[in-house]
PDB file of N, CA and C in Angstrom:
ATOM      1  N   UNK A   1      67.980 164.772 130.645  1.00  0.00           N
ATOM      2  CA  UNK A   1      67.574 163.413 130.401  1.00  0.00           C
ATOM      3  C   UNK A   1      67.777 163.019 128.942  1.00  0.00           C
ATOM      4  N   UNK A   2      67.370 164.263 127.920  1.00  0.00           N
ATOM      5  CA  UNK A   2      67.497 163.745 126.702  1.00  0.00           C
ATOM      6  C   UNK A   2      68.807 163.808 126.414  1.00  0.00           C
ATOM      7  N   UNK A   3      70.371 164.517 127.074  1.00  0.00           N
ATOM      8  CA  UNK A   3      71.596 164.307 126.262  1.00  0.00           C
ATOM      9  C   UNK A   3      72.214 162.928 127.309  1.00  0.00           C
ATOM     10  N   UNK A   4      71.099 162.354 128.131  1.00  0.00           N
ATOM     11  CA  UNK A   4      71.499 161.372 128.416  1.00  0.00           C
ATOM     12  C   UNK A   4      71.579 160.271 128.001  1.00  0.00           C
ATOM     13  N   UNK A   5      70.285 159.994 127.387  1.00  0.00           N
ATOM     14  CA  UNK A   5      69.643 158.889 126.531  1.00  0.00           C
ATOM     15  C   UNK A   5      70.713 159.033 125.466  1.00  0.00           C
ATOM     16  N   UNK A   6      71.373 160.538 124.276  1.00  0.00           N
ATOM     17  CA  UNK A   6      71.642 160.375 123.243  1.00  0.00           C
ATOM     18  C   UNK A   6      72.836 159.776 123.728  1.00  0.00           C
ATOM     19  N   UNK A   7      73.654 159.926 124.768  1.00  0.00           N
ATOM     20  CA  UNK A   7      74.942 159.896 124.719  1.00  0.00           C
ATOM     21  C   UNK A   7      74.759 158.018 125.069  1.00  0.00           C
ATOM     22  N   UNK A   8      73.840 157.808 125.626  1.00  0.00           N
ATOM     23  CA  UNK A   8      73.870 156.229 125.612  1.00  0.00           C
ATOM     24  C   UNK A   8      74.040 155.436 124.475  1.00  0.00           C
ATOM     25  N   UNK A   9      73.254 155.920 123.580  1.00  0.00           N
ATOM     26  CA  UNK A   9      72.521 155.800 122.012  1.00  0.00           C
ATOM     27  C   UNK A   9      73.768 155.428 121.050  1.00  0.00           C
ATOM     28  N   UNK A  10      74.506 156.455 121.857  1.00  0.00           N
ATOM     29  CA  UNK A  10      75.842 156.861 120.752  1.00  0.00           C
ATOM     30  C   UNK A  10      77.048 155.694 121.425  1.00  0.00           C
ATOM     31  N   UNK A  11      77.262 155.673 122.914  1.00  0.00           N
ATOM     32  CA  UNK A  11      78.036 154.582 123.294  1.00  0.00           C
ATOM     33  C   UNK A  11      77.863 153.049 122.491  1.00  0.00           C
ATOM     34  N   UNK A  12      76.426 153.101 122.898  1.00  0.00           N
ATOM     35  CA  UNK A  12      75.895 151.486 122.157  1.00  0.00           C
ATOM     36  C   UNK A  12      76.207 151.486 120.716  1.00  0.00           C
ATOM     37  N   UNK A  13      75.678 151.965 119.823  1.00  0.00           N
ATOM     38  CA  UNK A  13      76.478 152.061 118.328  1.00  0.00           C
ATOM     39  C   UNK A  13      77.871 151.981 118.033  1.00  0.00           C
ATOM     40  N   UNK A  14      78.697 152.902 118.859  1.00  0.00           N
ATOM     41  CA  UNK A  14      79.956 152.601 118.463  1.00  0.00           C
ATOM     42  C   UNK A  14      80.584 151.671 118.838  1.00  0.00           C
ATOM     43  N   UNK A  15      79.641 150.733 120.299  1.00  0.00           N
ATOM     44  CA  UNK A  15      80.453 149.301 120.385  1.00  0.00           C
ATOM     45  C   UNK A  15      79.948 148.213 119.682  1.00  0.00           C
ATOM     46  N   UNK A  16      78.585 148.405 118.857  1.00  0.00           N
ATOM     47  CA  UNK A  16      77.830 147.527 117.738  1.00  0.00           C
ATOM     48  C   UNK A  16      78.774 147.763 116.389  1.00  0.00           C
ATOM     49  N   UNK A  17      79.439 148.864 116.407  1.00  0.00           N
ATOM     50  CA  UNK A  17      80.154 148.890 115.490  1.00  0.00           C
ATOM     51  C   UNK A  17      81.474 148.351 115.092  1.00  0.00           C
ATOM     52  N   UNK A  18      82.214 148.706 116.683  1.00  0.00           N
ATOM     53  CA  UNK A  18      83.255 147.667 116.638  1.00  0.00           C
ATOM     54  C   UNK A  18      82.926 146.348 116.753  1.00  0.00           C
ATOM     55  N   UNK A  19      82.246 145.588 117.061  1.00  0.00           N
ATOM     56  CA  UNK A  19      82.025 144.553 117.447  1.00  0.00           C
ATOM     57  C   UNK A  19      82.018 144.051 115.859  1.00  0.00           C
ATOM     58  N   UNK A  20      81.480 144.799 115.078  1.00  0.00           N
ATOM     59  CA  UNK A  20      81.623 143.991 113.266  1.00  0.00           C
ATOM     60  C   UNK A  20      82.836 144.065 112.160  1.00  0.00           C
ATOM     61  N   UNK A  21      83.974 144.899 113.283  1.00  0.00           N
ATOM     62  CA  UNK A  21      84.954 145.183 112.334  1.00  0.00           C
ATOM     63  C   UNK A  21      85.547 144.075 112.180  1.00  0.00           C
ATOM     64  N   UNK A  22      85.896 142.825 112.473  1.00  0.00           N
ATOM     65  CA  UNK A  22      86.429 141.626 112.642  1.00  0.00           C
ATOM     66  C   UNK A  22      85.637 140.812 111.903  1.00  0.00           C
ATOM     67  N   UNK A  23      84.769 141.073 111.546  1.00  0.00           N
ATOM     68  CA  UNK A  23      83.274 139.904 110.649  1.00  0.00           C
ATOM     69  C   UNK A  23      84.041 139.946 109.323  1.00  0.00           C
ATOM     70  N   UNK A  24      83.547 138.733 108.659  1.00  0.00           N
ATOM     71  CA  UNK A  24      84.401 138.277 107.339  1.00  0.00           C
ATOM     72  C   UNK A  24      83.578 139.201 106.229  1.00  0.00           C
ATOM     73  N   UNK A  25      83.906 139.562 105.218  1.00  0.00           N
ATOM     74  CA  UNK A  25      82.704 140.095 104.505  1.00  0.00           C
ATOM     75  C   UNK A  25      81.773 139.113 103.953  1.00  0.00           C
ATOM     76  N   UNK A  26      80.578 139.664 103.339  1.00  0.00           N
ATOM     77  CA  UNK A  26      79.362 139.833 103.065  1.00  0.00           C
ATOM     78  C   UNK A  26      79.379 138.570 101.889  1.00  0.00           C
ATOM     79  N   UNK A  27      79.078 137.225 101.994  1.00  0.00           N
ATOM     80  CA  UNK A  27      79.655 135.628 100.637  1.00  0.00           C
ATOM     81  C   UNK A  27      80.889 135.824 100.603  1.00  0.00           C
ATOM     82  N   UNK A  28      81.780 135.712 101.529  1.00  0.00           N
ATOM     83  CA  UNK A  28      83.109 135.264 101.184  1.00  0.00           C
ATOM     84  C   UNK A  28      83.445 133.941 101.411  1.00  0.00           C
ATOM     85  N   UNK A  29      83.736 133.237 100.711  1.00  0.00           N
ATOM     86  CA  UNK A  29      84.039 131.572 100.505  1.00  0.00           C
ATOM     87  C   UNK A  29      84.880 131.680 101.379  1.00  0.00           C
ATOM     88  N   UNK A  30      85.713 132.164 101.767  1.00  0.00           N
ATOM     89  CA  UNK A  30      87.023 131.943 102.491  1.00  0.00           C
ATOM     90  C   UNK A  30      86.500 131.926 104.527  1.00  0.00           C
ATOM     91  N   UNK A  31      85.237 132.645 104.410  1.00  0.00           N
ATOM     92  CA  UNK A  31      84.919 132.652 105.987  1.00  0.00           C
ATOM     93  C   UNK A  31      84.531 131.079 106.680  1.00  0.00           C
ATOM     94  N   UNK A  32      84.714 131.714 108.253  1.00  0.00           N
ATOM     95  CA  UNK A  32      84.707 130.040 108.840  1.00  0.00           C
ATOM     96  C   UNK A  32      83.262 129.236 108.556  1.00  0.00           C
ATOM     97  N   UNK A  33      82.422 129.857 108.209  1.00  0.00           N
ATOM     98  CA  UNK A  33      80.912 129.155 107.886  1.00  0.00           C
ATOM     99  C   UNK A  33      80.986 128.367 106.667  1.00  0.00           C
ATOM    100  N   UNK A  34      81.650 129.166 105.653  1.00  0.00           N
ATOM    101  CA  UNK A  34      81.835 128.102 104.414  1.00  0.00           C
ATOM    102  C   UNK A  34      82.591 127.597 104.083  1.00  0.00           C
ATOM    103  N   UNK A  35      83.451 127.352 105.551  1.00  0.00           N
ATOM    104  CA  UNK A  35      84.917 126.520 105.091  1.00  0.00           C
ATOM    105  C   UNK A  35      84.628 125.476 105.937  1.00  0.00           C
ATOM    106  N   UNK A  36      83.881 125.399 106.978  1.00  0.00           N
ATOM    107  CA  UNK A  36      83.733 124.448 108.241  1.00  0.00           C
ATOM    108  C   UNK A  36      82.163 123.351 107.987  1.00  0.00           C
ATOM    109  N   UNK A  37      81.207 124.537 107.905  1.00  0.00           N
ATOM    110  CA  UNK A  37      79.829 124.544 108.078  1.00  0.00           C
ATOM    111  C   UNK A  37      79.039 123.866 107.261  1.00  0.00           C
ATOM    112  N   UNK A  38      79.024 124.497 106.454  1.00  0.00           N
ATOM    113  CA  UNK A  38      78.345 124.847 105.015  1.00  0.00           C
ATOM    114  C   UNK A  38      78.589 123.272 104.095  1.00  0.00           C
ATOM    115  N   UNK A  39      79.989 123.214 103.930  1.00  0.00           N
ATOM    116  CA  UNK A  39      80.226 121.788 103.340  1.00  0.00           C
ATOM    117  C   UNK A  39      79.987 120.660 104.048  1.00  0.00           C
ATOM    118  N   UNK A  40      79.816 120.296 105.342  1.00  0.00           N
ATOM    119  CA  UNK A  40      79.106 119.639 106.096  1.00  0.00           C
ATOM    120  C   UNK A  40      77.932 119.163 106.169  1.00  0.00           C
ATOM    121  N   UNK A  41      77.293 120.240 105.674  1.00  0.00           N
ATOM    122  CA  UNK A  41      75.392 120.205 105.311  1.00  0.00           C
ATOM    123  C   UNK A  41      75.472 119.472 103.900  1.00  0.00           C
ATOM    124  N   UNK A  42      76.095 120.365 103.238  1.00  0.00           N
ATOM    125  CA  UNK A  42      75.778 120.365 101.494  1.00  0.00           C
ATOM    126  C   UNK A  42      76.688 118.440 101.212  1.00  0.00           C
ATOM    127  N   UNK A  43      77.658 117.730 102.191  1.00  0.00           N
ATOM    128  CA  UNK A  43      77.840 116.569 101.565  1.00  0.00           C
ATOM    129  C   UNK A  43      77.375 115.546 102.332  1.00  0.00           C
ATOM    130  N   UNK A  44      77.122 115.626 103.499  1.00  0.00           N
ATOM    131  CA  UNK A  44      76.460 114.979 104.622  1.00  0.00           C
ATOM    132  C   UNK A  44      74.597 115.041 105.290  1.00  0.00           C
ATOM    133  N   UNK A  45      73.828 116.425 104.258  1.00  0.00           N
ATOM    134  CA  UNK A  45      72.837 115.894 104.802  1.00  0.00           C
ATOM    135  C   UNK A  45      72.037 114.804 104.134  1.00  0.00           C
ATOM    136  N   UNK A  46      72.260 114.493 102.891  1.00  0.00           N
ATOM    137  CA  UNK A  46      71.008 113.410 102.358  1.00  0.00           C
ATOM    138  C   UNK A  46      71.223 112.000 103.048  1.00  0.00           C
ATOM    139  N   UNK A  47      72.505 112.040 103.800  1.00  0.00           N
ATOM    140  CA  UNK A  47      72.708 110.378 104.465  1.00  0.00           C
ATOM    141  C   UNK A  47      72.140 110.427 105.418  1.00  0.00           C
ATOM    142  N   UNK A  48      72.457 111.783 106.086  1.00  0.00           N
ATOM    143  CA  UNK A  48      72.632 111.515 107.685  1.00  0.00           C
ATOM    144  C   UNK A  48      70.697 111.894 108.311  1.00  0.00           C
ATOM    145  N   UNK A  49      70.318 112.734 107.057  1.00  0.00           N
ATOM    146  CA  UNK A  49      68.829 113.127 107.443  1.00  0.00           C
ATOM    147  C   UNK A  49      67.986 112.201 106.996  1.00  0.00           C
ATOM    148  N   UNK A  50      68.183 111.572 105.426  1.00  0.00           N
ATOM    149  CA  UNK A  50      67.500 111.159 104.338  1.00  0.00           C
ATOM    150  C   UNK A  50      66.656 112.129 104.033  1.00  0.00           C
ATOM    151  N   UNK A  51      66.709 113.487 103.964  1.00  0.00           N
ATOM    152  CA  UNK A  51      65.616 114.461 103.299  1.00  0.00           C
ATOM    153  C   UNK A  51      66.861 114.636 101.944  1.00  0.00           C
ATOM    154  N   UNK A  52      66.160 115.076 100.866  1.00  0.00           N
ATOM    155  CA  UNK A  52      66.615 115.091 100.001  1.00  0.00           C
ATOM    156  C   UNK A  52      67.080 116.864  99.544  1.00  0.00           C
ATOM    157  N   UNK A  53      65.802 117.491 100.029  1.00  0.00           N
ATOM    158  CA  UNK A  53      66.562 118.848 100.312  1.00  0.00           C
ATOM    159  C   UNK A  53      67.049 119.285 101.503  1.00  0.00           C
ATOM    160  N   UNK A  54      67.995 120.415 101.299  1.00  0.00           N
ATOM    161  CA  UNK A  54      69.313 120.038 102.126  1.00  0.00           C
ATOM    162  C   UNK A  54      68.919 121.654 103.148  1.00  0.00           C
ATOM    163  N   UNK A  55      67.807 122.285 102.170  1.00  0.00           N
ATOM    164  CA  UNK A  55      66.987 123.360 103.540  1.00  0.00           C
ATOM    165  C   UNK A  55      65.998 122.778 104.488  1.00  0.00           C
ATOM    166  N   UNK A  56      65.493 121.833 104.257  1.00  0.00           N
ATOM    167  CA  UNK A  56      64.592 121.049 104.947  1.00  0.00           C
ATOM    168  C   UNK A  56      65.430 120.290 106.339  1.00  0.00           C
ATOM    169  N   UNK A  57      66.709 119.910 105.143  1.00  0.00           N
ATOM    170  CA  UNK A  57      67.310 118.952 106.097  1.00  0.00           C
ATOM    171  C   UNK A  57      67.444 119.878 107.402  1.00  0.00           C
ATOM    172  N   UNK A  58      68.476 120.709 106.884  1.00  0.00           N
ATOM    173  CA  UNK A  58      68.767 122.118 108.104  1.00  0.00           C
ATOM    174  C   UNK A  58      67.948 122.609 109.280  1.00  0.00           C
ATOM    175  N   UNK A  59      66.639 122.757 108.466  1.00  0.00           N
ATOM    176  CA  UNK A  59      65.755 123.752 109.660  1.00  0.00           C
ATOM    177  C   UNK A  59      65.252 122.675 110.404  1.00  0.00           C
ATOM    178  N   UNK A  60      64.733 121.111 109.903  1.00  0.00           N
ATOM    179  CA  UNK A  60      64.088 120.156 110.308  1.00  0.00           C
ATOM    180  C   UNK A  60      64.812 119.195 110.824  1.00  0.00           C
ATOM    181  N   UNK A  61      65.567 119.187 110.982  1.00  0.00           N
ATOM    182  CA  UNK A  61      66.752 117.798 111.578  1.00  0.00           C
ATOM    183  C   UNK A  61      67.907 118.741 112.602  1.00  0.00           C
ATOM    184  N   UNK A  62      68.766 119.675 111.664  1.00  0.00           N
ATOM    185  CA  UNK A  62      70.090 120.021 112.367  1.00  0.00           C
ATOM    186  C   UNK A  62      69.408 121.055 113.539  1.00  0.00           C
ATOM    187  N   UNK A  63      68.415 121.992 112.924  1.00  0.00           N
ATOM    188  CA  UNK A  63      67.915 122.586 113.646  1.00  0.00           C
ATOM    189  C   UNK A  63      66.573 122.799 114.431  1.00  0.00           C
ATOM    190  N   UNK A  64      66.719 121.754 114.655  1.00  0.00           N
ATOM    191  CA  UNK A  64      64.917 121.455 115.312  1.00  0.00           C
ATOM    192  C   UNK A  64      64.348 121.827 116.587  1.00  0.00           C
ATOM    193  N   UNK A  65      65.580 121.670 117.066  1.00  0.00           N
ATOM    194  CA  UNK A  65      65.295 122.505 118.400  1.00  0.00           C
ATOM    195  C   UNK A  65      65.062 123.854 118.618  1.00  0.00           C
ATOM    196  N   UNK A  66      65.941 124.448 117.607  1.00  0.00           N
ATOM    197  CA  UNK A  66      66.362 125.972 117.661  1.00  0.00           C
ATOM    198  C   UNK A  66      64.771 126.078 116.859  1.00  0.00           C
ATOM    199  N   UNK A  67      64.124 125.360 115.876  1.00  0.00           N
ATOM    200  CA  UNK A  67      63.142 126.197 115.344  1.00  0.00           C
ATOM    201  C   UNK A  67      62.050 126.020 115.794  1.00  0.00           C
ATOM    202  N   UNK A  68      62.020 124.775 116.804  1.00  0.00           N
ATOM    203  CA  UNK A  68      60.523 124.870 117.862  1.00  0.00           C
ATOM    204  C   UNK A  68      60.954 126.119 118.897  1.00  0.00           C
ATOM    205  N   UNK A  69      62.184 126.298 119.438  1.00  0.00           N
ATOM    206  CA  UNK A  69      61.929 127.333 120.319  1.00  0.00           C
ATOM    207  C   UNK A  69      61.270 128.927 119.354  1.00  0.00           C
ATOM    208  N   UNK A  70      61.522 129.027 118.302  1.00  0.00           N
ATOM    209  CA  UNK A  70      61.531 130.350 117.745  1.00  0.00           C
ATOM    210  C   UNK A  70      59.878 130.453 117.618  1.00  0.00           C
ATOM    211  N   UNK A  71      59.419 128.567 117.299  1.00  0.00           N
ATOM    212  CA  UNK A  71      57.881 129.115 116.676  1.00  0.00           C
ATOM    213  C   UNK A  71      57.232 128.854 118.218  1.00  0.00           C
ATOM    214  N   UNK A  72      57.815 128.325 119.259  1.00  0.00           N
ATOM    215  CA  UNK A  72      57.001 128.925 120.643  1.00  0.00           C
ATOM    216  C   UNK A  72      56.881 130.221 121.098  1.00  0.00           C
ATOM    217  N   UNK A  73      57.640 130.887 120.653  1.00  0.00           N
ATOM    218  CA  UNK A  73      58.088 132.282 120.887  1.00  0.00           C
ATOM    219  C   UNK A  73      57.182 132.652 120.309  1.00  0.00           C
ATOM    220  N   UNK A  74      56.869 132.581 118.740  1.00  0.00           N
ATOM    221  CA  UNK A  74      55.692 133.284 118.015  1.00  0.00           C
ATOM    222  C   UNK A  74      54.447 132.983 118.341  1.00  0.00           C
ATOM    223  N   UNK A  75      54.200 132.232 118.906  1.00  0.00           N
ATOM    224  CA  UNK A  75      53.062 131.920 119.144  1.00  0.00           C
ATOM    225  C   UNK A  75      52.580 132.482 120.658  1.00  0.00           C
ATOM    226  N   UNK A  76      53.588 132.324 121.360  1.00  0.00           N
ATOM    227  CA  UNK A  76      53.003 132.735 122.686  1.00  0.00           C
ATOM    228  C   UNK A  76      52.828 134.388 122.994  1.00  0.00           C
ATOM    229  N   UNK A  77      54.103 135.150 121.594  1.00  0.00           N
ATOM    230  CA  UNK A  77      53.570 136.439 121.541  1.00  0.00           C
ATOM    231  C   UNK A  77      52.664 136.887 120.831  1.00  0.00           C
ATOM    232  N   UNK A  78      52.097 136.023 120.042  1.00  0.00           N
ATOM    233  CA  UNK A  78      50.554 135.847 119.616  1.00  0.00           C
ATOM    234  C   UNK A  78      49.727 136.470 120.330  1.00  0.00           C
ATOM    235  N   UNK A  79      49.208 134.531 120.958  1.00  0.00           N
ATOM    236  CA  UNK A  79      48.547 134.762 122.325  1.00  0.00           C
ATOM    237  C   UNK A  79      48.760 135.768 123.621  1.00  0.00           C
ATOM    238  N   UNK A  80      49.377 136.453 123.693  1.00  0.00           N
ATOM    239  CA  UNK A  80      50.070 137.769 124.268  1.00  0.00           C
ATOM    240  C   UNK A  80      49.169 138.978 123.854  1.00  0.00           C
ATOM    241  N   UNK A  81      49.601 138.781 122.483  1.00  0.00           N
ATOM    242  CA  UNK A  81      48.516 140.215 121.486  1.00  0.00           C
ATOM    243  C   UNK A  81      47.354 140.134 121.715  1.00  0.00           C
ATOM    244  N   UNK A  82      46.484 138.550 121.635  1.00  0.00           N
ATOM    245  CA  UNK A  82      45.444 138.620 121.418  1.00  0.00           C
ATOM    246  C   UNK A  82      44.742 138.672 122.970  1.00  0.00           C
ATOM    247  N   UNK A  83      45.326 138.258 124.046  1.00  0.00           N
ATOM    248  CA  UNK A  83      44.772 138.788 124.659  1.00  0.00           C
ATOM    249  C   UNK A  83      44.853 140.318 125.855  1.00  0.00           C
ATOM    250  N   UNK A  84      46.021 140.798 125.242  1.00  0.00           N
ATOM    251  CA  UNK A  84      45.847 142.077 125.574  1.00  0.00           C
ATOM    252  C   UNK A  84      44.864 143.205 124.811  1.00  0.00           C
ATOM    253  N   UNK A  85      44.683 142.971 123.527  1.00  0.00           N
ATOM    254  CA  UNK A  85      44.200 143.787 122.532  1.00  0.00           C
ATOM    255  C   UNK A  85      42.865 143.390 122.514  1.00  0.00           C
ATOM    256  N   UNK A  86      42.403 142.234 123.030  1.00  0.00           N
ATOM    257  CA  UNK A  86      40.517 142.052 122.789  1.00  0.00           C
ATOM    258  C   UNK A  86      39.814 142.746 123.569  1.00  0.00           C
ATOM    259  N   UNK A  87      38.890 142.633 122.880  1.00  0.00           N
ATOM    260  CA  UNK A  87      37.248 143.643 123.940  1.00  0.00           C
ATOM    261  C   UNK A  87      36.810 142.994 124.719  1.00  0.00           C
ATOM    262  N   UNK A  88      36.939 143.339 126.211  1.00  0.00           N
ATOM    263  CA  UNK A  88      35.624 142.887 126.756  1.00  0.00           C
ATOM    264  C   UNK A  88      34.581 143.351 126.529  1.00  0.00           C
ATOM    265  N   UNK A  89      33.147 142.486 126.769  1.00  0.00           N
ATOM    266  CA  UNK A  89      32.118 142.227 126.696  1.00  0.00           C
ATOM    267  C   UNK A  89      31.607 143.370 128.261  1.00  0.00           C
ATOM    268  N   UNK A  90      30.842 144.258 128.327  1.00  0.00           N
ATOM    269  CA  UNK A  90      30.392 145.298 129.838  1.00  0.00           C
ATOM    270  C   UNK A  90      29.097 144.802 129.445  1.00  0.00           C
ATOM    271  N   UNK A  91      29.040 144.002 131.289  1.00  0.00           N
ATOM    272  CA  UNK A  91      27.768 143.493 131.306  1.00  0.00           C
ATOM    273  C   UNK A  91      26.442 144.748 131.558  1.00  0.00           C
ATOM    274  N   UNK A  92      25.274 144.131 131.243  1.00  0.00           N
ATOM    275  CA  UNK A  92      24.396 145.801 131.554  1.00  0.00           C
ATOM    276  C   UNK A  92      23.686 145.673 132.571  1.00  0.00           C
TER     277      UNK A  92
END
């Protein structure tokens, strides 16, 4: 069972690995995010949002959807914790 698990362990890594050989490196101006993306935000959000900062604009306008789903997520695995982990009360 256990040279089963490792040999899984080891499949999954080496296709997490290939899977990044094709990734642009690590701030390269030249990748598709800061050739496409990036200048999009940085000359277009103070019109198109009217927020004046352009991280605000992002998480609160471009991405608003994406960041209510993330903080439902936190919250409901919250409420998850808290009520798996509380004490009941044993009546006497």
């Amino acid at each position: 069972m256990r040279i089963l698990a490792l040999i899984t362990v080891i499949i999954t890594g080496i296709i997490l690995i290939y899977g990044t050989v094709d990734m642009p490196d690590w701030g390269d101006p030249n990748s598709p995010a800061s050739k496409h993306v990036s200048p999009e935000y940085i000359e277009e959000a103070l019109e198109k949002t009217a927020t004046p900062n352009i991280v605000t604009a992002v998480l609160a306008d471009y991405r608003s959807y994406d960041t209510l789903g993330e903080t439902a997520v936190i919250f409901t695995a919250g409420i998850a914790c808290i009520l798996i982990l509380r004490r009941r009360r044993q009546r006497k």
